[in-house]
C-alpha atoms as a PDB file:
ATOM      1  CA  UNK A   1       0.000   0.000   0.000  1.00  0.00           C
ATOM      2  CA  UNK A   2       2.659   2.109   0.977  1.00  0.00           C
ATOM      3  CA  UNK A   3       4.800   1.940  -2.396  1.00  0.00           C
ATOM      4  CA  UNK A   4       1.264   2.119  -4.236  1.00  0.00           C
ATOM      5  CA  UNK A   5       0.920   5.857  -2.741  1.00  0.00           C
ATOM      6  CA  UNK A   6       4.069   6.383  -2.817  1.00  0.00           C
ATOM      7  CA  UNK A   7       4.111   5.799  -6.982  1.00  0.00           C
ATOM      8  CA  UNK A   8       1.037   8.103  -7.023  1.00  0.00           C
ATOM      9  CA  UNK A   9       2.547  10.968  -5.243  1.00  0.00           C
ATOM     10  CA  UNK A  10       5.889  10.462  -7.568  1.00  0.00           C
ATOM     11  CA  UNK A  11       3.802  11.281 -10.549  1.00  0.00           C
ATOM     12  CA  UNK A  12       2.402  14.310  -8.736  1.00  0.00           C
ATOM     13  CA  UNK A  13       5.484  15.831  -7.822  1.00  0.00           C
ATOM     14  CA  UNK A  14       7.060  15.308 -11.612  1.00  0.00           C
ATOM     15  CA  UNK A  15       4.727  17.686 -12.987  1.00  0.00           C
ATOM     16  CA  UNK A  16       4.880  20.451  -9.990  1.00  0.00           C
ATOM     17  CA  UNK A  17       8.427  22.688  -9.819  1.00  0.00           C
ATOM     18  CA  UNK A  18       7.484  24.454  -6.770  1.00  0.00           C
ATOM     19  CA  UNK A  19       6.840  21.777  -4.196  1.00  0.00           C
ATOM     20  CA  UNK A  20       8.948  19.730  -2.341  1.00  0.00           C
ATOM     21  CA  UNK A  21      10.991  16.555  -4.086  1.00  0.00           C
ATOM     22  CA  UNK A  22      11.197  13.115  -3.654  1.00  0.00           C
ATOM     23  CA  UNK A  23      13.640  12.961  -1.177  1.00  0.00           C
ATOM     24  CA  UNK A  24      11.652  14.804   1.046  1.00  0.00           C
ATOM     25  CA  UNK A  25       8.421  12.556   0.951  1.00  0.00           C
ATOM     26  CA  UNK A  26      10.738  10.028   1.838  1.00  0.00           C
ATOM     27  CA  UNK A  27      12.275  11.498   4.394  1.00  0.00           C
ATOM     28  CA  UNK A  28       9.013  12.250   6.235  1.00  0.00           C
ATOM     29  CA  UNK A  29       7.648   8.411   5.442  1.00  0.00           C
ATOM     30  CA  UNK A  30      11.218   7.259   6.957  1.00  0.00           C
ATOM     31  CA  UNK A  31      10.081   9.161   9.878  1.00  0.00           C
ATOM     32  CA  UNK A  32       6.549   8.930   9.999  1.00  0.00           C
ATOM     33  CA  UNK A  33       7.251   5.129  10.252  1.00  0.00           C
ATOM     34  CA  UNK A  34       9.907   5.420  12.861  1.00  0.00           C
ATOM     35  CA  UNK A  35       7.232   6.828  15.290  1.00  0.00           C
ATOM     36  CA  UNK A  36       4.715   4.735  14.491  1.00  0.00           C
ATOM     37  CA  UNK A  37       6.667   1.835  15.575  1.00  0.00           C
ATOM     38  CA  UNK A  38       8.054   3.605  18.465  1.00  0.00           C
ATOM     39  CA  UNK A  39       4.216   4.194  19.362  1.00  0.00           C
ATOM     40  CA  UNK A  40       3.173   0.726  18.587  1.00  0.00           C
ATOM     41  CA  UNK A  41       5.990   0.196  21.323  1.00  0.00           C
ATOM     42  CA  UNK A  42       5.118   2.546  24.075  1.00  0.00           C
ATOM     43  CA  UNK A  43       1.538   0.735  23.833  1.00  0.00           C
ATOM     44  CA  UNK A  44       2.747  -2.536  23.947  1.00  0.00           C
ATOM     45  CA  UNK A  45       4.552  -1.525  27.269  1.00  0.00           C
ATOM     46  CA  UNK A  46       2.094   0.793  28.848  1.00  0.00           C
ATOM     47  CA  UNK A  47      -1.324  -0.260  27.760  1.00  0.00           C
END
């Protein structure tokens, strides 16, 4: 699902100049997933 999305936004940015690039959607999924799991974590250990 994620790489599905991730494809779709990919064609988005090729045809926009002014936004951010692919390197930055990818640095905010890198993190976005990092604190998921840290949250699935925290749950686990403090239901």
């Amino acid at each position: 699902m994620i790489e599905k999305v991730r494809n779709l936004v990919n064609e988005l940015l090729a045809k926009d100049n002014f936004g951010h690039g692919m390197e930055h959607i990818d640095r905010v999924l890198a993190l976005s997933l990092k604190f998921a799991k840290k949250n699935m974590e925290m749950n686990f250990l403090f239901p």
